[in-house]
PDB file of N, CA and C in Angstrom:
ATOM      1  N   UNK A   1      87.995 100.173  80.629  1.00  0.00           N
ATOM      2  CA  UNK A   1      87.687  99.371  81.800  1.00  0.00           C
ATOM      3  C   UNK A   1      87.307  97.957  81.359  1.00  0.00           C
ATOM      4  N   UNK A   2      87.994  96.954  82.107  1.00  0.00           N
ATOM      5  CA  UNK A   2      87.540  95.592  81.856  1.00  0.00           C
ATOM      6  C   UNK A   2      86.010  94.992  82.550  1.00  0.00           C
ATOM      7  N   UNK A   3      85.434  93.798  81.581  1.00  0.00           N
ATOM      8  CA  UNK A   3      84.485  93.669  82.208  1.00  0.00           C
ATOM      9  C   UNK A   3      84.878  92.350  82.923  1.00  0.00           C
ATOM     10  N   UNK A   4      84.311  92.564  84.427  1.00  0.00           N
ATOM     11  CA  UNK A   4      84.341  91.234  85.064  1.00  0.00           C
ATOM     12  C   UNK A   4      83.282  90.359  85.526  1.00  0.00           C
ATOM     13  N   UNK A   5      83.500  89.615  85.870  1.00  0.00           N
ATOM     14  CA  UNK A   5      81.997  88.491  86.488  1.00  0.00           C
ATOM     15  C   UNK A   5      82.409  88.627  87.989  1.00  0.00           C
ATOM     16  N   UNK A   6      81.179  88.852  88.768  1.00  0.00           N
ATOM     17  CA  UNK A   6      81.035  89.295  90.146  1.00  0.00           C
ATOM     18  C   UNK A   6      79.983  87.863  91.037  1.00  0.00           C
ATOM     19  N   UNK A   7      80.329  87.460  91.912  1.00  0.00           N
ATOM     20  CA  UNK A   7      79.176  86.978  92.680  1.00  0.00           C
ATOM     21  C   UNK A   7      79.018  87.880  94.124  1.00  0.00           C
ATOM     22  N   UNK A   8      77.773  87.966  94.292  1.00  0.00           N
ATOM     23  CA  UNK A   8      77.138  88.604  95.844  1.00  0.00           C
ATOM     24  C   UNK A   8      76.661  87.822  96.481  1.00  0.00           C
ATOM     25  N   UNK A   9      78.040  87.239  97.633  1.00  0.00           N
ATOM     26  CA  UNK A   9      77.641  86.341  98.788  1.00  0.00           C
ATOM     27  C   UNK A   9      76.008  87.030  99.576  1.00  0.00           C
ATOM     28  N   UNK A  10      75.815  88.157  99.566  1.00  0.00           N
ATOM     29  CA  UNK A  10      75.086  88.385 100.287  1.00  0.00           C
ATOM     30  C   UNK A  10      73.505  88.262  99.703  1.00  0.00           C
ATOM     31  N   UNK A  11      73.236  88.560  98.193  1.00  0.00           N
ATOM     32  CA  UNK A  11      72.113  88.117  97.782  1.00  0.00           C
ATOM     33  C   UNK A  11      71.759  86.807  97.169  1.00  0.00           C
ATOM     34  N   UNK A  12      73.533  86.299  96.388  1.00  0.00           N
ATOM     35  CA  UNK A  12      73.557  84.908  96.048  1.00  0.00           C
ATOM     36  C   UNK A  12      73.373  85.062  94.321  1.00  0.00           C
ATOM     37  N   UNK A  13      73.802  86.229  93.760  1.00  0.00           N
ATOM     38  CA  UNK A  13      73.613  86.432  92.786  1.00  0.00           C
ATOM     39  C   UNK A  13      74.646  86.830  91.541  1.00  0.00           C
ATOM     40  N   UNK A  14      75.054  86.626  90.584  1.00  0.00           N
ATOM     41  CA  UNK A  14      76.287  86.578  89.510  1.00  0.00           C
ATOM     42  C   UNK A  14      75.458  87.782  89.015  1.00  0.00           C
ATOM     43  N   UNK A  15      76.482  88.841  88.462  1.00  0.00           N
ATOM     44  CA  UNK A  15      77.147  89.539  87.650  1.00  0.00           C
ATOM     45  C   UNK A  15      78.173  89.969  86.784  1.00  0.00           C
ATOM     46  N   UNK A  16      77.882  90.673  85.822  1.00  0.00           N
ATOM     47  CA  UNK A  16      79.238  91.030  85.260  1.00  0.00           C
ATOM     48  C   UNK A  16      79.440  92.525  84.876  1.00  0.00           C
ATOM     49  N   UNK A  17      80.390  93.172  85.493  1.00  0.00           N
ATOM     50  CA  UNK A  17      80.368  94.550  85.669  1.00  0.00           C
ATOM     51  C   UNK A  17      81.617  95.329  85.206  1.00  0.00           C
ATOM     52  N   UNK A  18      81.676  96.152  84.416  1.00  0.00           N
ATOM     53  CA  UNK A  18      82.609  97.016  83.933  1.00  0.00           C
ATOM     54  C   UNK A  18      83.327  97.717  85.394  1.00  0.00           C
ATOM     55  N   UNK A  19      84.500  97.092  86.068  1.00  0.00           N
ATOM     56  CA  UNK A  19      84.782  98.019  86.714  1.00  0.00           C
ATOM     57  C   UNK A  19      86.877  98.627  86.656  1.00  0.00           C
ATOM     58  N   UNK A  20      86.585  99.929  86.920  1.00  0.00           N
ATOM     59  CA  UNK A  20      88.080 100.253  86.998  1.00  0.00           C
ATOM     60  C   UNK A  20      89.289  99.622  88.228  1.00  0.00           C
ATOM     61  N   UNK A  21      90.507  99.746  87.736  1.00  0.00           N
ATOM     62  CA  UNK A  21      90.808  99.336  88.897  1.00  0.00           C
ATOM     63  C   UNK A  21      90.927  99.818  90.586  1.00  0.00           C
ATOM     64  N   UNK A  22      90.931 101.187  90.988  1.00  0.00           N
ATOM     65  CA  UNK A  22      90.635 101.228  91.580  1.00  0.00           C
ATOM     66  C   UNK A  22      89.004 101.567  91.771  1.00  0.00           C
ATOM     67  N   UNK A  23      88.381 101.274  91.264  1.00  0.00           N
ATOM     68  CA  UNK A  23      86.697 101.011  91.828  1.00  0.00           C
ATOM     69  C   UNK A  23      86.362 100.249  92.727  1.00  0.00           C
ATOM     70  N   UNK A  24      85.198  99.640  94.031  1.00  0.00           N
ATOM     71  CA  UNK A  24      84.844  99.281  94.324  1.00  0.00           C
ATOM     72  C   UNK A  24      83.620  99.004  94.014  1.00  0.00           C
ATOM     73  N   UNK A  25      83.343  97.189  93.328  1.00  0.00           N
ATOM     74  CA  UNK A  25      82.241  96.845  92.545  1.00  0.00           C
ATOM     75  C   UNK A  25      81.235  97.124  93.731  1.00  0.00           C
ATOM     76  N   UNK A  26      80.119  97.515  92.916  1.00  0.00           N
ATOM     77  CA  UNK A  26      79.034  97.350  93.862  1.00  0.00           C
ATOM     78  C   UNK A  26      78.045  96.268  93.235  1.00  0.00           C
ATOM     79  N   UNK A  27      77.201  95.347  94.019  1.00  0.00           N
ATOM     80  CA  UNK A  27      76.142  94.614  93.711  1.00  0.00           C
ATOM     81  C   UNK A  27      74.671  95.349  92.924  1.00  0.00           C
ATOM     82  N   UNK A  28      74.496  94.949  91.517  1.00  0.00           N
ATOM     83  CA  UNK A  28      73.327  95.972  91.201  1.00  0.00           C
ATOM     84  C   UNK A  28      71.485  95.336  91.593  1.00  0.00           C
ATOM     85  N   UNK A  29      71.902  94.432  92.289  1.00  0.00           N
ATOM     86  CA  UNK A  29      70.460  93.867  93.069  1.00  0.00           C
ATOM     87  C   UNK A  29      70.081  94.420  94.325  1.00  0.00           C
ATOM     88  N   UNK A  30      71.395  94.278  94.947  1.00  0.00           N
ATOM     89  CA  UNK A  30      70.853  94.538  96.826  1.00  0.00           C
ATOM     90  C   UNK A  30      71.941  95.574  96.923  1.00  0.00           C
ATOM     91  N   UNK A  31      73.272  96.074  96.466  1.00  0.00           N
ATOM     92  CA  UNK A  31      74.210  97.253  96.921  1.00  0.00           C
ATOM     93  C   UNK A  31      74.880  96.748  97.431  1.00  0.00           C
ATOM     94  N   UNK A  32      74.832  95.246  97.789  1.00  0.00           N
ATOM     95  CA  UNK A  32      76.191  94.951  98.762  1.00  0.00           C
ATOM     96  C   UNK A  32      77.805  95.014  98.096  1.00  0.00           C
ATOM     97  N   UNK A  33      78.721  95.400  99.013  1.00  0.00           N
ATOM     98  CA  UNK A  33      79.544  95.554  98.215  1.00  0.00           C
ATOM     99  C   UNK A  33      80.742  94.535  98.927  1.00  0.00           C
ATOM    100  N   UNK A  34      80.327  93.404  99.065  1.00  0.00           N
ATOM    101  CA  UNK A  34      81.473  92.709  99.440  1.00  0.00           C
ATOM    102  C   UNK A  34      81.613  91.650  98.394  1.00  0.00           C
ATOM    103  N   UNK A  35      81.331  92.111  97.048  1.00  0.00           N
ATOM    104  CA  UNK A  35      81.551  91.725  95.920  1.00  0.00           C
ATOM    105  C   UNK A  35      82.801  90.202  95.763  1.00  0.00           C
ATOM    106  N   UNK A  36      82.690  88.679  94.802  1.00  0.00           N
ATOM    107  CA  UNK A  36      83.286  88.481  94.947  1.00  0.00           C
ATOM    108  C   UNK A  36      83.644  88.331  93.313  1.00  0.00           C
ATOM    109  N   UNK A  37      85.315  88.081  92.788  1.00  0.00           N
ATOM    110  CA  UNK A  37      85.085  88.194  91.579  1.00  0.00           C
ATOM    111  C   UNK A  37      85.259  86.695  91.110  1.00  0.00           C
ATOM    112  N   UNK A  38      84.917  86.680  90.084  1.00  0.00           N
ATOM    113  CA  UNK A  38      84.866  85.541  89.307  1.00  0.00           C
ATOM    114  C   UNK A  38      85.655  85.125  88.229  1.00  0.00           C
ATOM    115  N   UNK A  39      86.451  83.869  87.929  1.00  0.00           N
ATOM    116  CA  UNK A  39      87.203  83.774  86.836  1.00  0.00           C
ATOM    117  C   UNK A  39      85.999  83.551  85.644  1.00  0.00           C
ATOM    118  N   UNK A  40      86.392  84.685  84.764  1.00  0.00           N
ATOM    119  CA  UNK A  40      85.722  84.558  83.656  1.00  0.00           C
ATOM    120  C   UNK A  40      85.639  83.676  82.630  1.00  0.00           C
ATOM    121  N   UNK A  41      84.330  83.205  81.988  1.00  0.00           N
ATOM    122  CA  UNK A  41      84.648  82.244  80.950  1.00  0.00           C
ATOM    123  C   UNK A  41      84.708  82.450  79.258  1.00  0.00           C
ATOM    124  N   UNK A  42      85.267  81.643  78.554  1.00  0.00           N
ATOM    125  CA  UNK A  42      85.028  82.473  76.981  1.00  0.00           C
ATOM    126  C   UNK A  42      84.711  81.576  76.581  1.00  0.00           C
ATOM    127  N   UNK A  43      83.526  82.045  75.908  1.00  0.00           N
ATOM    128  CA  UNK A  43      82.873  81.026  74.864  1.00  0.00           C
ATOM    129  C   UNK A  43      83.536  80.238  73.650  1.00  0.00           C
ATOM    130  N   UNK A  44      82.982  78.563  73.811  1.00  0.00           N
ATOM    131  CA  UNK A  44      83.692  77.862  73.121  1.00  0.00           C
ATOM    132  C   UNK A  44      83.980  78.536  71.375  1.00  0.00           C
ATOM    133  N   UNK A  45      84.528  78.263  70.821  1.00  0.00           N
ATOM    134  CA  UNK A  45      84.544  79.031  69.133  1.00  0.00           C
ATOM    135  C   UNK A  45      83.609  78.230  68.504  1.00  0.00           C
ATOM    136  N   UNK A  46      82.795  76.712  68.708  1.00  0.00           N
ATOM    137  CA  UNK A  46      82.116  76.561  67.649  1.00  0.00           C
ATOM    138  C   UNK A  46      80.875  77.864  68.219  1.00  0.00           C
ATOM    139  N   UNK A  47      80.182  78.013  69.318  1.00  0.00           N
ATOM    140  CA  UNK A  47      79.396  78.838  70.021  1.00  0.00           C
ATOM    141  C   UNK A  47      79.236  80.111  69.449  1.00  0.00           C
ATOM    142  N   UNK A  48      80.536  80.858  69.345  1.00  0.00           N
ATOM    143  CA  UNK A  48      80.760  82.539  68.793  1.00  0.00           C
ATOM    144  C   UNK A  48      80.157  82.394  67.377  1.00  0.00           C
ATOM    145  N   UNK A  49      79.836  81.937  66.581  1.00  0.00           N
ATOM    146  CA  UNK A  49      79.518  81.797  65.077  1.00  0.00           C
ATOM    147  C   UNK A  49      77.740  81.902  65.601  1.00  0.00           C
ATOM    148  N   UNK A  50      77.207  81.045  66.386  1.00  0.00           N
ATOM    149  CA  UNK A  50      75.747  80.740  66.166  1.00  0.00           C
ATOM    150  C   UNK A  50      75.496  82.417  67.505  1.00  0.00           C
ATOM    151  N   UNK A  51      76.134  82.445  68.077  1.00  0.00           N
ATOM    152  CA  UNK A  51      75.718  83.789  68.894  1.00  0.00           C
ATOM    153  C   UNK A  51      75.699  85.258  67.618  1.00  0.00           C
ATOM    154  N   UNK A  52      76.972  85.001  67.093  1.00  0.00           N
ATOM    155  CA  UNK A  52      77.099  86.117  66.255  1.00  0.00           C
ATOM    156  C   UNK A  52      75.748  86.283  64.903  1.00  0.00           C
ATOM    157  N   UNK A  53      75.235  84.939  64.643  1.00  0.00           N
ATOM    158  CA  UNK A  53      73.870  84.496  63.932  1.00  0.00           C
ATOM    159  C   UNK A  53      72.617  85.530  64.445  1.00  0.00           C
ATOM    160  N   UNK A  54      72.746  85.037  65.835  1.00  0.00           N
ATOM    161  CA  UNK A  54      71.595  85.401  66.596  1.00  0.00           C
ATOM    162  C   UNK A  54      71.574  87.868  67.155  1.00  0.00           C
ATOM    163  N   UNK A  55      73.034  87.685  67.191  1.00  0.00           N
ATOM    164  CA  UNK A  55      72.964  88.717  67.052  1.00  0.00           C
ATOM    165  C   UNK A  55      72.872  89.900  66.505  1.00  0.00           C
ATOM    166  N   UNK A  56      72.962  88.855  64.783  1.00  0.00           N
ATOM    167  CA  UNK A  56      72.748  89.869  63.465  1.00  0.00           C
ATOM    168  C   UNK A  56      71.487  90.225  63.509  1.00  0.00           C
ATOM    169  N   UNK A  57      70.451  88.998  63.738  1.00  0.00           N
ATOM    170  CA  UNK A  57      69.271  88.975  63.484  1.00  0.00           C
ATOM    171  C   UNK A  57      68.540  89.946  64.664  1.00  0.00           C
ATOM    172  N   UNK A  58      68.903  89.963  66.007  1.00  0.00           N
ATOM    173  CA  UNK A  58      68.358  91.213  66.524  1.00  0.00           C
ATOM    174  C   UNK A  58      68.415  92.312  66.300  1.00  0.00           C
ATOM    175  N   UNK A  59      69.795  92.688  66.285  1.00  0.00           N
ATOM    176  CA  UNK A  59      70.106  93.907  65.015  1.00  0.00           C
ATOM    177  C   UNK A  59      69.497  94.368  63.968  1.00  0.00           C
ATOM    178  N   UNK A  60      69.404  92.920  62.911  1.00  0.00           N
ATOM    179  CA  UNK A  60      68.628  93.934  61.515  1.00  0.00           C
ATOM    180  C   UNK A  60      67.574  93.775  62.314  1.00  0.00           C
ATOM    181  N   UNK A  61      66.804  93.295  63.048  1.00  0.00           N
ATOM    182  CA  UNK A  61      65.330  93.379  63.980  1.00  0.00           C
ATOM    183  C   UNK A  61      64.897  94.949  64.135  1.00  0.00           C
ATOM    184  N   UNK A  62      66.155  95.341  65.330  1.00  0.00           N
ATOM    185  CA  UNK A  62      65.987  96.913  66.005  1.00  0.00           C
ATOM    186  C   UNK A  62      66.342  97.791  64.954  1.00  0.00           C
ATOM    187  N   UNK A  63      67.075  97.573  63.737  1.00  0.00           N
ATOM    188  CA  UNK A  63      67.677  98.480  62.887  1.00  0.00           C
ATOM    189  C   UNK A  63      68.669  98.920  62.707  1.00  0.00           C
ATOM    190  N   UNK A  64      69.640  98.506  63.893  1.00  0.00           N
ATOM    191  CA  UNK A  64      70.963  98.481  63.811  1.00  0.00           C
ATOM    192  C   UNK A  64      71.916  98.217  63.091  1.00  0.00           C
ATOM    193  N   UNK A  65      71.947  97.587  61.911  1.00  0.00           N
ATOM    194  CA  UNK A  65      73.056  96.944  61.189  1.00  0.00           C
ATOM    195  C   UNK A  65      74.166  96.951  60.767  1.00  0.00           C
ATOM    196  N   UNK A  66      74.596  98.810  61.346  1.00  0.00           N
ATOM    197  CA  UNK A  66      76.128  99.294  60.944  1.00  0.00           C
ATOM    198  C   UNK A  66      77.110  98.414  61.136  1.00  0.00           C
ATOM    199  N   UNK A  67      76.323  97.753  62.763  1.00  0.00           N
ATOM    200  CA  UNK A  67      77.988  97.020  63.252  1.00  0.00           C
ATOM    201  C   UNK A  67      78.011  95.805  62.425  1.00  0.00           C
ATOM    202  N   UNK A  68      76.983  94.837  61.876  1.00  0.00           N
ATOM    203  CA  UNK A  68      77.451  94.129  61.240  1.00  0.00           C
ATOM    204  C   UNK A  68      77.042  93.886  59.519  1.00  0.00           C
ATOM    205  N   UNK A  69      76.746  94.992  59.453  1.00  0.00           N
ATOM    206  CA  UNK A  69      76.590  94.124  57.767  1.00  0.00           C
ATOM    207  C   UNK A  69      78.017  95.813  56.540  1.00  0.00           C
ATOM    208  N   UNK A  70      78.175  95.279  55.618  1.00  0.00           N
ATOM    209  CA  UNK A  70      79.246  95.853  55.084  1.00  0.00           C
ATOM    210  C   UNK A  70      79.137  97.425  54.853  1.00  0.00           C
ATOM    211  N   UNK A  71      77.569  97.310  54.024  1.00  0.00           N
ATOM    212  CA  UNK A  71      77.520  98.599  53.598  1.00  0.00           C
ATOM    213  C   UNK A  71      76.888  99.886  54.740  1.00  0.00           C
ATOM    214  N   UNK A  72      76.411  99.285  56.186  1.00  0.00           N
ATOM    215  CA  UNK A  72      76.241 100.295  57.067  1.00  0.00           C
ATOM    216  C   UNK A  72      77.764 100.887  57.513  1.00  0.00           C
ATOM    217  N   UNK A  73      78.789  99.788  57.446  1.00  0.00           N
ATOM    218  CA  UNK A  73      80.643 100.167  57.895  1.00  0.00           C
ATOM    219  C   UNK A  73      80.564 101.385  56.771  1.00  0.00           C
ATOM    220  N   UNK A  74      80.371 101.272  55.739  1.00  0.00           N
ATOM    221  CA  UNK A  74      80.698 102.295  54.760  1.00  0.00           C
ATOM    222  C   UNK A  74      80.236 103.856  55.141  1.00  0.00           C
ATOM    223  N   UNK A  75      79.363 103.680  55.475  1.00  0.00           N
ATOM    224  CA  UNK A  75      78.523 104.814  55.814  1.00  0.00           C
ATOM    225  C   UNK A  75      79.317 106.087  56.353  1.00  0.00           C
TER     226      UNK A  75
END
């Protein structure tokens, strides 16, 4: 399932929600479901380097590190 970016005319609020295609998104604030979707954006490439920084470091934080450091892949 792809993820998409959602706005809810009715609470006024952005999301982004894994939905199938035939699913009907629902709003996860208020339930409304007159969901609208959003063209998605991708982060510039200098950006992906300093996110991917920030996300090692939460990782080795929580203990996670399989996904990014070599010798947890080995495992």
């Amino acid at each position: 399932m792809p993820l998409y970016n959602f706005h809810c005319p009715e609470c006024d609020k952005d999301c982004e929600l894994l939905v199938g295609a035939s699913e009907t998104p629902v709003c996860p604030s208020c339930g409304g479901q007159k969901m609208e979707q959003m063209i998605g954006r991708i982060a510039p490439e200098a950006k992906l380097a300093a996110a991917a920084k920030v996300w090692r470091a939460q990782a080795s934080r929580e203990g996670h590190t399989s996904n990014f450091s070599t010798p947890g892949r080995k495992r």
